[in-house]
C-alpha atoms as a PDB file:
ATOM      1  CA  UNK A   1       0.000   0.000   0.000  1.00  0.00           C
ATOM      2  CA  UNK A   2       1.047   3.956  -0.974  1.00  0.00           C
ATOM      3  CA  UNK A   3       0.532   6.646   1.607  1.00  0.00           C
ATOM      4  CA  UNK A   4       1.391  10.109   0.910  1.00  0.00           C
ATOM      5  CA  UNK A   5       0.480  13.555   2.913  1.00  0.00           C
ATOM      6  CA  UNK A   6      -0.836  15.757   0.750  1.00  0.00           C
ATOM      7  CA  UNK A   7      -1.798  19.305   2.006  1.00  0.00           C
ATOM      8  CA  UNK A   8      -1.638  18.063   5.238  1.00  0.00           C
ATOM      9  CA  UNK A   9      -4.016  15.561   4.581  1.00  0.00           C
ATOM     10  CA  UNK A  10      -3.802  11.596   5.395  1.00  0.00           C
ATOM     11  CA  UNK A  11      -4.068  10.077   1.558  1.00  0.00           C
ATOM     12  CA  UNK A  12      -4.029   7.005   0.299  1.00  0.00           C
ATOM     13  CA  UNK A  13      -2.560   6.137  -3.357  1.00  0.00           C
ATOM     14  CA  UNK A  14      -4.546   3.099  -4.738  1.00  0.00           C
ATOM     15  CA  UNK A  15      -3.477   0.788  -7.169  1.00  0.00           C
ATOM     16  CA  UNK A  16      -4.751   2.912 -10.111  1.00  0.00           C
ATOM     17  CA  UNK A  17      -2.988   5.833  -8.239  1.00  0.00           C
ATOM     18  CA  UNK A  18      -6.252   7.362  -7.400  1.00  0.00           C
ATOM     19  CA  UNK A  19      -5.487   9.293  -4.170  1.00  0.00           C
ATOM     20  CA  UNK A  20      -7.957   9.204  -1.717  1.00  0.00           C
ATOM     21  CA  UNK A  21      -9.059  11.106   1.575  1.00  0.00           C
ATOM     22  CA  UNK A  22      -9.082   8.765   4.595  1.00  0.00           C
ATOM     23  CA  UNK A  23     -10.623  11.438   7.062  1.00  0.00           C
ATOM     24  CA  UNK A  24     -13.380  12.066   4.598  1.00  0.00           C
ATOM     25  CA  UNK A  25     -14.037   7.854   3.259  1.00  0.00           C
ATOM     26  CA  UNK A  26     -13.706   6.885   6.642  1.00  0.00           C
ATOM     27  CA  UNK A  27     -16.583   9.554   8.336  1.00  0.00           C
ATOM     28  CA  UNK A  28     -14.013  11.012  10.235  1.00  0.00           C
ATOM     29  CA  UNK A  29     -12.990   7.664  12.262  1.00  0.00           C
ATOM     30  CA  UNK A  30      -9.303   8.387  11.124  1.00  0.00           C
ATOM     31  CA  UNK A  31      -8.065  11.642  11.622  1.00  0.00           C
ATOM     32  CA  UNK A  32      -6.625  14.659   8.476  1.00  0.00           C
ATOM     33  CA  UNK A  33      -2.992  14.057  10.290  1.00  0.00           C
ATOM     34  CA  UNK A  34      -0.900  11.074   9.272  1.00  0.00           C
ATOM     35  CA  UNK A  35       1.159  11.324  12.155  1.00  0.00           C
ATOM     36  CA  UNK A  36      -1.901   9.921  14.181  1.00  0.00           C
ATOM     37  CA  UNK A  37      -2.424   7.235  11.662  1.00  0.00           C
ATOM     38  CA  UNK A  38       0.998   5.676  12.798  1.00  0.00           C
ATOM     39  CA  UNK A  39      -0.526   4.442  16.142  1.00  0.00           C
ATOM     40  CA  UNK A  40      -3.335   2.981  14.292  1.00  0.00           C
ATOM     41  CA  UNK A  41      -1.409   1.408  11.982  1.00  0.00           C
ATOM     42  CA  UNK A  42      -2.765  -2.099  11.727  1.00  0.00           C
ATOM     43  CA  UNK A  43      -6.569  -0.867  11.712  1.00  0.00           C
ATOM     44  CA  UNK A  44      -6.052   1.341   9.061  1.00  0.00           C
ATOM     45  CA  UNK A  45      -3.941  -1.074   6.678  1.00  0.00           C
ATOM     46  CA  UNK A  46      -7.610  -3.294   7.357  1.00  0.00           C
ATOM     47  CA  UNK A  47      -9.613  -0.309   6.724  1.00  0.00           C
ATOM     48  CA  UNK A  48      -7.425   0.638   3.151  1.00  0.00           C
ATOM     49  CA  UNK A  49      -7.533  -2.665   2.218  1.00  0.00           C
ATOM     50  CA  UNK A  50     -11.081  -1.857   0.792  1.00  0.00           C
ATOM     51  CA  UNK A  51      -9.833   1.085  -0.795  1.00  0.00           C
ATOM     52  CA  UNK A  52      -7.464  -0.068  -3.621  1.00  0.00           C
ATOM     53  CA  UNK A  53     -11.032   0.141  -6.284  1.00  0.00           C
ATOM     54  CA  UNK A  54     -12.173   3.849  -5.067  1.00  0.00           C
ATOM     55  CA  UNK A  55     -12.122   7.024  -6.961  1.00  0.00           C
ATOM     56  CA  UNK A  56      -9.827   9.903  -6.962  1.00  0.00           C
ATOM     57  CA  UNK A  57      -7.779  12.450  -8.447  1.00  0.00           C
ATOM     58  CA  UNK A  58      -4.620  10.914 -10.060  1.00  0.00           C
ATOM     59  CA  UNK A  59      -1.344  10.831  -8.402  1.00  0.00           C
ATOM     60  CA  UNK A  60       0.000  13.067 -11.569  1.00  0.00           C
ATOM     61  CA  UNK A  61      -2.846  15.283 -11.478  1.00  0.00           C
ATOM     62  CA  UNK A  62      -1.180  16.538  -7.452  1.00  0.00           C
ATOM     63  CA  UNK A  63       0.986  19.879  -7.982  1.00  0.00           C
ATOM     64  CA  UNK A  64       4.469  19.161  -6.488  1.00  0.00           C
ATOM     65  CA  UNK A  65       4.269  21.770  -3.605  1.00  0.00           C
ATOM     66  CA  UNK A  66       1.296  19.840  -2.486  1.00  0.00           C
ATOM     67  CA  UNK A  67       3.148  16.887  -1.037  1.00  0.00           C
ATOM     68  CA  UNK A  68       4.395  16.975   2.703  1.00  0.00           C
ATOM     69  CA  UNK A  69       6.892  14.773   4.698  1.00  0.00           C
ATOM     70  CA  UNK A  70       4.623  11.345   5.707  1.00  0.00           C
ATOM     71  CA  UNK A  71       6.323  11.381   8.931  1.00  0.00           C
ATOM     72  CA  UNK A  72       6.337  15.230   9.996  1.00  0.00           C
ATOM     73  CA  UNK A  73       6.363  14.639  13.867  1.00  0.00           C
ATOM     74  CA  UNK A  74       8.332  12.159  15.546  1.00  0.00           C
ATOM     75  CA  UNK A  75       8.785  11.455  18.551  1.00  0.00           C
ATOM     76  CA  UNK A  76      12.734  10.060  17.835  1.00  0.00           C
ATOM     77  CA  UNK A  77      15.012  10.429  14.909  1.00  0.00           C
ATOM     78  CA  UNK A  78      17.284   8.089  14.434  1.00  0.00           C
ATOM     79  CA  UNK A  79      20.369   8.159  11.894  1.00  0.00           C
ATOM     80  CA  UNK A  80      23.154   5.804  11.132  1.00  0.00           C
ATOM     81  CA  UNK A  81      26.929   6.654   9.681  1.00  0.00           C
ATOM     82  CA  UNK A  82      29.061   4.751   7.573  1.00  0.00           C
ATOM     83  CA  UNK A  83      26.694   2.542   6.710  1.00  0.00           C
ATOM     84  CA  UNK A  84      27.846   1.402   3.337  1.00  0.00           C
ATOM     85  CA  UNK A  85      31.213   0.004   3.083  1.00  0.00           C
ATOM     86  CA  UNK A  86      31.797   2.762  -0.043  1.00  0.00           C
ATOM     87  CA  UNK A  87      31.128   5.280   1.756  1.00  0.00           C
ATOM     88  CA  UNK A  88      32.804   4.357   4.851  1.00  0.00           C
ATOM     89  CA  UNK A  89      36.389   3.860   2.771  1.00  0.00           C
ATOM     90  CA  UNK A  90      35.678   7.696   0.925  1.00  0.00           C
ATOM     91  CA  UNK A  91      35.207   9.122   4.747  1.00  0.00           C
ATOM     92  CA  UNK A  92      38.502   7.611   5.641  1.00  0.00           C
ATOM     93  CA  UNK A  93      36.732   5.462   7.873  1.00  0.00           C
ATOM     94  CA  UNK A  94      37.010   1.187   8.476  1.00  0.00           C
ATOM     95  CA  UNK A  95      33.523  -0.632   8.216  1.00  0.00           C
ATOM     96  CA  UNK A  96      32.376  -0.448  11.779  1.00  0.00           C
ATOM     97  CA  UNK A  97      31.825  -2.891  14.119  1.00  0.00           C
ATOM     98  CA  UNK A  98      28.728  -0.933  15.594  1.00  0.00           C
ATOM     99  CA  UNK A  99      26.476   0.878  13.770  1.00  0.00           C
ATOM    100  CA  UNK A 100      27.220   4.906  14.186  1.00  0.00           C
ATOM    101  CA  UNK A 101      23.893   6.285  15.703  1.00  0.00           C
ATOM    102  CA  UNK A 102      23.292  10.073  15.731  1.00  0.00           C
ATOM    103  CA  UNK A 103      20.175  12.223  15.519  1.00  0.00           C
ATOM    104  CA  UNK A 104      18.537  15.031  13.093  1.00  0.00           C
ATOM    105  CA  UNK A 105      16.394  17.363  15.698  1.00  0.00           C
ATOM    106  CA  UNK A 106      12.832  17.153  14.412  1.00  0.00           C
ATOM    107  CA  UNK A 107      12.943  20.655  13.051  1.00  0.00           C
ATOM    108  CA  UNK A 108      15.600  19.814  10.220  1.00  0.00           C
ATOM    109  CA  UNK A 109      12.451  17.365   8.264  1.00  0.00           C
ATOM    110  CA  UNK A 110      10.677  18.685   5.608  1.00  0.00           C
ATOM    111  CA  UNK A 111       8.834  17.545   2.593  1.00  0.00           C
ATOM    112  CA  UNK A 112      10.086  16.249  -0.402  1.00  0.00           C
ATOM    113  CA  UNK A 113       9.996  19.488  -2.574  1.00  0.00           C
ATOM    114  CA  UNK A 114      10.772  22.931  -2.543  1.00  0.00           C
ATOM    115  CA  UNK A 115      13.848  24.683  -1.551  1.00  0.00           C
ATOM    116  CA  UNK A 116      17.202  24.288   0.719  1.00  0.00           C
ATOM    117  CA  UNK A 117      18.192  26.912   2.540  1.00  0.00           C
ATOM    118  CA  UNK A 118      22.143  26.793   2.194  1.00  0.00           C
ATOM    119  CA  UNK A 119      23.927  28.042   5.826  1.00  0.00           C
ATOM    120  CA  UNK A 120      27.554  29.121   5.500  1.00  0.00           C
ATOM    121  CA  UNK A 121      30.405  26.272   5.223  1.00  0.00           C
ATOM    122  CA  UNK A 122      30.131  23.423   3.099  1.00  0.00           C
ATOM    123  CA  UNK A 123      26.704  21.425   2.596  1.00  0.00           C
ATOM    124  CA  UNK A 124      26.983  18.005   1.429  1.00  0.00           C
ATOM    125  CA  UNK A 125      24.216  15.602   0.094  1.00  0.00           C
ATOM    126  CA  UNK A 126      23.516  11.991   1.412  1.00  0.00           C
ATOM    127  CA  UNK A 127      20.374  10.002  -0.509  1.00  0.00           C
ATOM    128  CA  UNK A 128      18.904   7.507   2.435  1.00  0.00           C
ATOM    129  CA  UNK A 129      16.603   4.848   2.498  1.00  0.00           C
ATOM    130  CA  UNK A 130      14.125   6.176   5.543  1.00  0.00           C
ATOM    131  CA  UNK A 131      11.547   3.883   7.693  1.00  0.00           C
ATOM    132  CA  UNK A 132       9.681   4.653   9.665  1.00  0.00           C
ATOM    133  CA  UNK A 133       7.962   2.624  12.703  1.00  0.00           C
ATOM    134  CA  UNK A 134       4.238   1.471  12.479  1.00  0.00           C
ATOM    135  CA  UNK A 135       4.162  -1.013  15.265  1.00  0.00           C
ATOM    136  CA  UNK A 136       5.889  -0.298  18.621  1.00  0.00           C
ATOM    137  CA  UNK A 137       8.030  -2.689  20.338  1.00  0.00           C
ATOM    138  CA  UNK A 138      11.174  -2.855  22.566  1.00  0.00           C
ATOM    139  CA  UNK A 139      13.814  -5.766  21.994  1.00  0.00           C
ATOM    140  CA  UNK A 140      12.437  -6.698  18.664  1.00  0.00           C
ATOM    141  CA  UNK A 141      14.116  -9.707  16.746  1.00  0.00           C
ATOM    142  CA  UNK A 142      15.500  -8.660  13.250  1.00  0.00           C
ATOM    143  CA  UNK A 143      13.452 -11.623  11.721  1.00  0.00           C
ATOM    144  CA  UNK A 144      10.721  -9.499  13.192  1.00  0.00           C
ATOM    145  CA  UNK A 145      11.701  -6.817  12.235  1.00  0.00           C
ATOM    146  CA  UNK A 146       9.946  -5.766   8.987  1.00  0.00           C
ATOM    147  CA  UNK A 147       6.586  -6.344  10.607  1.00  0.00           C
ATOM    148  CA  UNK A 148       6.842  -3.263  13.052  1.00  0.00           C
ATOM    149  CA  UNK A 149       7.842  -0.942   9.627  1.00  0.00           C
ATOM    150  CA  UNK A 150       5.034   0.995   8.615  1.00  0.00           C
ATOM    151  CA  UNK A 151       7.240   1.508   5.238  1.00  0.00           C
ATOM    152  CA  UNK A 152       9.636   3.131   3.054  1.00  0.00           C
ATOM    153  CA  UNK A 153      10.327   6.450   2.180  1.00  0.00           C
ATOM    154  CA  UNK A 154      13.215   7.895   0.275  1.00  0.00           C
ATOM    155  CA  UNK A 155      15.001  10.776   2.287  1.00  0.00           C
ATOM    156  CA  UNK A 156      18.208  13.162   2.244  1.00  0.00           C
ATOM    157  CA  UNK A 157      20.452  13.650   5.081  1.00  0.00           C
ATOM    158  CA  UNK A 158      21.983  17.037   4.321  1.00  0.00           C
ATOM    159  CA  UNK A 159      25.337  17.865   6.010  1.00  0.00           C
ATOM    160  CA  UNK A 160      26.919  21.015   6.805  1.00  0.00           C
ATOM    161  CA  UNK A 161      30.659  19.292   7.062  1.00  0.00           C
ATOM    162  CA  UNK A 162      31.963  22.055   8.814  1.00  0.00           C
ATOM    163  CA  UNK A 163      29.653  22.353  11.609  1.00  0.00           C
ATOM    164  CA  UNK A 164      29.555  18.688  11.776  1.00  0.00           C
ATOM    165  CA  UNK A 165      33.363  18.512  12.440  1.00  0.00           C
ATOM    166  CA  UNK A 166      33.328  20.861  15.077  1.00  0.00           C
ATOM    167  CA  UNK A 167      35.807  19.679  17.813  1.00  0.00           C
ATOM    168  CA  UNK A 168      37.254  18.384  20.063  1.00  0.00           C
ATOM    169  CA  UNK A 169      34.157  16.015  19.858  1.00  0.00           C
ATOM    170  CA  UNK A 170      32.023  15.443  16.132  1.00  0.00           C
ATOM    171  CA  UNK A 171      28.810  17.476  16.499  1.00  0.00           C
ATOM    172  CA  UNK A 172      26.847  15.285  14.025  1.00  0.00           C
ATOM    173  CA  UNK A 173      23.782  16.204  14.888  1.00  0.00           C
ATOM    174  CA  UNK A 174      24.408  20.143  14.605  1.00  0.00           C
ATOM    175  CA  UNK A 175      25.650  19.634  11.437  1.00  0.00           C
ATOM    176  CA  UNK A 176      22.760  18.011   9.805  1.00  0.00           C
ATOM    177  CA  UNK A 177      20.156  19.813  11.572  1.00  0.00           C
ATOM    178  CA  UNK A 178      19.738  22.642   9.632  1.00  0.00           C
ATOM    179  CA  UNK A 179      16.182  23.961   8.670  1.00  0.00           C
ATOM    180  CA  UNK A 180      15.192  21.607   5.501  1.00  0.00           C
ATOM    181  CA  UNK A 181      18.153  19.794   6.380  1.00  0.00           C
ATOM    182  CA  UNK A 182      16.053  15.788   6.242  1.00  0.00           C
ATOM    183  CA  UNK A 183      13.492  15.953   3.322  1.00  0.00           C
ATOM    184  CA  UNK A 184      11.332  13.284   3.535  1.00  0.00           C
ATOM    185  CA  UNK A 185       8.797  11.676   0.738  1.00  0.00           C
ATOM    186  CA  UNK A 186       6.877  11.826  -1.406  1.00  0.00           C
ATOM    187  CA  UNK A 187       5.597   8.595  -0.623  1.00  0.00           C
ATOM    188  CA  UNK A 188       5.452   5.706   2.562  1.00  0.00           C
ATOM    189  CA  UNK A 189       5.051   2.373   0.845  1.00  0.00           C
ATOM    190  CA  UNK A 190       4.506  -0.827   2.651  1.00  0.00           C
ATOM    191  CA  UNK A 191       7.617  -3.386   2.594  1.00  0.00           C
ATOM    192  CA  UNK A 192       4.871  -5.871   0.998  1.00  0.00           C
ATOM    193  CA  UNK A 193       4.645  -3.763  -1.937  1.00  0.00           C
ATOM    194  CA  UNK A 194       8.471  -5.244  -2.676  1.00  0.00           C
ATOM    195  CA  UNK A 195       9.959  -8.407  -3.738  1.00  0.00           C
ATOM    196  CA  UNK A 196      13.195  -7.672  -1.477  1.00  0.00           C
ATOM    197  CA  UNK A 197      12.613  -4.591   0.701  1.00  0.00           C
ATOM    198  CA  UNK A 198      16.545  -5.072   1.627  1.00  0.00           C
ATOM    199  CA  UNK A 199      17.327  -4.782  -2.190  1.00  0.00           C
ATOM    200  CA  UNK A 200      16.197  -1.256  -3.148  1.00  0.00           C
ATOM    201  CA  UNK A 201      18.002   0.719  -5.552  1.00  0.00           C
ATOM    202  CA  UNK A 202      18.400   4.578  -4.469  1.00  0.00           C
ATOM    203  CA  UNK A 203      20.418   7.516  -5.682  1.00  0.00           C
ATOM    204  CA  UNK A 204      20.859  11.212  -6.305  1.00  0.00           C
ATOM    205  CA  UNK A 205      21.271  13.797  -9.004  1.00  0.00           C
ATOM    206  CA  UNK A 206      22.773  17.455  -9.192  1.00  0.00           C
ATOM    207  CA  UNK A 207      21.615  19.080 -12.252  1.00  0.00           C
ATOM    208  CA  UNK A 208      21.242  16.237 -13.858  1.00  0.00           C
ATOM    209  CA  UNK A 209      24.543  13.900 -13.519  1.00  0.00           C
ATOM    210  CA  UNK A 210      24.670  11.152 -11.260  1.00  0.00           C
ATOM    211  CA  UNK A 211      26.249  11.644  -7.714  1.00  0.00           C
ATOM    212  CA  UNK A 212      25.167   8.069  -5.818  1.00  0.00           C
ATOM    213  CA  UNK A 213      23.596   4.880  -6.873  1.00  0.00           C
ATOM    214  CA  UNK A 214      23.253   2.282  -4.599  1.00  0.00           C
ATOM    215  CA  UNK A 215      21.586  -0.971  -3.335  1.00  0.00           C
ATOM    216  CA  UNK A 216      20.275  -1.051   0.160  1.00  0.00           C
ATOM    217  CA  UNK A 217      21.849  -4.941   0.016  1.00  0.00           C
ATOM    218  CA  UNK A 218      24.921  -3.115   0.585  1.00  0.00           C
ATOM    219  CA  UNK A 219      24.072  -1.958   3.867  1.00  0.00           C
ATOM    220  CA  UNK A 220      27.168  -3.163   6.617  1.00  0.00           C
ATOM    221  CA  UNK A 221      23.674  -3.519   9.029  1.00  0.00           C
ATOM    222  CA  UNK A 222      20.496  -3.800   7.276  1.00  0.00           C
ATOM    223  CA  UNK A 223      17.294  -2.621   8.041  1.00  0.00           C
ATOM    224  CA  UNK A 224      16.414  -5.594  10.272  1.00  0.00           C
ATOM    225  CA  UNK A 225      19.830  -5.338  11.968  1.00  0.00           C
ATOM    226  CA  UNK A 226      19.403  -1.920  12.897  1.00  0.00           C
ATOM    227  CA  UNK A 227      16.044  -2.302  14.321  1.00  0.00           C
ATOM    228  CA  UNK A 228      17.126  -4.867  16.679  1.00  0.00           C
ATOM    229  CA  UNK A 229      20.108  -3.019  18.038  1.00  0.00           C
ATOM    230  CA  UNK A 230      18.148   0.217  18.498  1.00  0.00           C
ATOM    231  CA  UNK A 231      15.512  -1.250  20.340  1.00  0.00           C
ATOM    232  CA  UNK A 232      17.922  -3.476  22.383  1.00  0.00           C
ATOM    233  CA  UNK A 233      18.649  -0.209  23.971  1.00  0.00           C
ATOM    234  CA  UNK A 234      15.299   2.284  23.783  1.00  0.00           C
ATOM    235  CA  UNK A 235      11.529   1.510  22.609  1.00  0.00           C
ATOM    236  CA  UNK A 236      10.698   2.030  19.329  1.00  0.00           C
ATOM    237  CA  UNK A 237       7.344   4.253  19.002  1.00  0.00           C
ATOM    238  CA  UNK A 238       5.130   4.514  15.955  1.00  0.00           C
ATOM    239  CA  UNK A 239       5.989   7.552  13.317  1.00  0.00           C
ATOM    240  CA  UNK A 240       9.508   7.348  14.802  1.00  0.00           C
ATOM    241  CA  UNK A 241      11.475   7.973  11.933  1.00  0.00           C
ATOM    242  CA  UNK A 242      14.981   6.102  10.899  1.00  0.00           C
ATOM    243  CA  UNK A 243      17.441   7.639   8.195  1.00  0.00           C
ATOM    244  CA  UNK A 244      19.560   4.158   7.591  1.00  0.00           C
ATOM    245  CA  UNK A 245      22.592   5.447   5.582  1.00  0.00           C
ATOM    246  CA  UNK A 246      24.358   6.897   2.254  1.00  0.00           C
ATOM    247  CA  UNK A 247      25.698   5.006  -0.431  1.00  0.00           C
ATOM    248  CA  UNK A 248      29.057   6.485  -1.556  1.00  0.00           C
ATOM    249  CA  UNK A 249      29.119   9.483  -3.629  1.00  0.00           C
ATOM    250  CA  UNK A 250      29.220  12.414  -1.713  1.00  0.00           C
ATOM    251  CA  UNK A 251      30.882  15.737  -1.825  1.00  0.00           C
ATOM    252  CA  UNK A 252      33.754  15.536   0.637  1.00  0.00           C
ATOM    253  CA  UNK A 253      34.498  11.890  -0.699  1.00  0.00           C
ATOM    254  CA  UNK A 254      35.729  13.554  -4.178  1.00  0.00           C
ATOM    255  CA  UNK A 255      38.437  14.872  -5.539  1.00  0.00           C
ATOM    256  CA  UNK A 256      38.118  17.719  -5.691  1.00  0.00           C
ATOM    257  CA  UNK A 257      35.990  17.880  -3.055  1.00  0.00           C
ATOM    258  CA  UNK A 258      32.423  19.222  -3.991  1.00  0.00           C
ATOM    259  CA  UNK A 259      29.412  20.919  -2.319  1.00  0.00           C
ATOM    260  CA  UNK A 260      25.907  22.615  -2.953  1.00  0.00           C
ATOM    261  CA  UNK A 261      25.342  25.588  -4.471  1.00  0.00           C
ATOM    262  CA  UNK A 262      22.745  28.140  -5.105  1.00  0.00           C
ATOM    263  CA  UNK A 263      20.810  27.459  -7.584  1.00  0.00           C
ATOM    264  CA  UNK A 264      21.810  23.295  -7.754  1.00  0.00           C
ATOM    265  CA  UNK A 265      18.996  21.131  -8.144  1.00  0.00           C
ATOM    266  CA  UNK A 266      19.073  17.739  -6.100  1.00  0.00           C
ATOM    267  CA  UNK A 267      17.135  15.373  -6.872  1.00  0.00           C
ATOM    268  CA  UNK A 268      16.579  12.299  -4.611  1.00  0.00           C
ATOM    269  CA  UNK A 269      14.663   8.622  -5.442  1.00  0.00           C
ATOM    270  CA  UNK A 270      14.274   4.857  -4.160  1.00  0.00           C
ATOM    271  CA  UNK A 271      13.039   3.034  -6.898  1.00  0.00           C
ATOM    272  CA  UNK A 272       9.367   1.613  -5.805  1.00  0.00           C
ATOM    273  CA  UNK A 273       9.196   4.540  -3.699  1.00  0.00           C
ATOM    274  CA  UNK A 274       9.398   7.530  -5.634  1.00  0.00           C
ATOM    275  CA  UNK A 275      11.858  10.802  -6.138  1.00  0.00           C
ATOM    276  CA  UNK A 276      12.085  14.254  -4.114  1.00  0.00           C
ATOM    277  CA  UNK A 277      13.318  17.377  -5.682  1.00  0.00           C
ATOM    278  CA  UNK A 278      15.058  20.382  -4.233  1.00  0.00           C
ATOM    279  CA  UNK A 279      16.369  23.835  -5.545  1.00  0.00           C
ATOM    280  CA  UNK A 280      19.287  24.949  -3.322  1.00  0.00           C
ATOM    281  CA  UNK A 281      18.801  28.735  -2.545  1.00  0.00           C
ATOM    282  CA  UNK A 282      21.134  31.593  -0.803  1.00  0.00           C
ATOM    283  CA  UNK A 283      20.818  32.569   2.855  1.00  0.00           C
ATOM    284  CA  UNK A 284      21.286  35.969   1.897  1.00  0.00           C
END
């Protein structure tokens, strides 16, 4: 199943990519804001699964600066570093042994079109596969894991590398927390809507040329994996949010080293999922 937030609106995307008001189909029994859908999550897959023959507007038919981040509240952002072995070795970094855990503050999300506003220093770009959480749990096996993801969504973990190197300790989360900083979208899509959901291709584009393409079977800890060693340690609560990792192909990993500019367009995508698009703009 396809879920999008459109104008602030809880939508589904049937198969004939009608899009479809839940609030108004259901009499008001689920609410406009898909944030509250997450703790519903099983009821309202049951509820949808009548859906997938209604009528709608057509997915094309939705302007661009209609679509909003499917997860725009969470309670806990989680990110993960180095989580491709590419990536890691263009850091200057070994694989790790743990997974590198980090946050982006809630106010860096946004929706997956529009513009960037650049801060001074250097802003890099890092296509992720996101999940978010649709079933709570605490200690969850990775075979389990998959059936407490709501779904996919394809975001951007946007870096300011100077901030982020900040010493005499890293200040990760400073650096990528930037207003606009984690796009998220357009789209949520169930993992039963793939043949492999730890197989997805994703990538990113600056005016057009390639800058990553990747396979989420590349992960060092997949999906699953990281699941089960974040909720080892805290409770995972639906709509939490999880950025999972960048393929290599990021500015400071080239040479010469390269960052955003005014005026670059990025353009982000999962394939299944869907791509975002954003127009970098001045702070001045």
């Amino acid at each position: 199943m396809r879920f999008a937030n459109i104008s602030d609106r809880l939508k589904f995307v049937a198969a004939s990519d009608a899009v479809i008001d839940i609030e108004q189909v259901s009499g008001g029994v689920f609410s406009t804001r898909i944030q509250d859908a997450y703790g519903r999550w099983d009821e309202l897959l049951r509820f949808c699964d009548d859906l997938e023959t209604a009528d709608g507007p057509r997915l094309a038919d939705i302007a661009p600066t209609e679509f909003r981040n499917p997860a725009p509240q969470p309670r806990q952002v989680f990110a993960i570093g180095l989580n491709y072995a590419d990536h890691a070795a263009e850091s200057n970094f070994n694989v790790p042994e743990e997974p590198p855990v980090f946050t982006k503050f809630a106010t860096s999300l946004a929706g997956p079109y529009g513009t960037v506003t650049l801060p001074p220093g250097k802003v890099d770009w890092e296509v992720e596969l996101v999940v978010v959480v649709g079933r709570p749990g605490y200690r969850i096996a990775a075979a389990e894991a998959w059936s407490h993801i709501a779904g996919i969504s394809v975001g951007q973990d946007l870096s300011e590398r100077v901030r982020q190197t900040v010493g005499p300790a890293a200040q990760f989360s400073m650096g990528k927390s930037f207003p606009g900083f984690g796009p998220i979208g357009p789209l949520l899509v169930t993992p039963d809507e793939f043949e492999n959901p730890d197989d997805l291709e994703l990538g990113c584009l600056i005016n057009g040329e390639q800058m990553q393409k990747g396979k989420t079977s590349d992960m060092v800890f997949p999906v699953p994996e990281l699941i089960a060693r974040l909720s080892a340690i805290t409770p995972l609560l639906p709509g939490d949010v999880l950025f999972t990792g960048t393929p290599a192909g990021v500015g400071i990993g080239r040479t010469p080293q390269r960052f955003l500019a005014p005026g670059d367009e990025l353009v982000s995508y999962v394939r299944g999922v869907g791509e975002m698009r954003h127009v970098m703009v001045s702070d001045n």
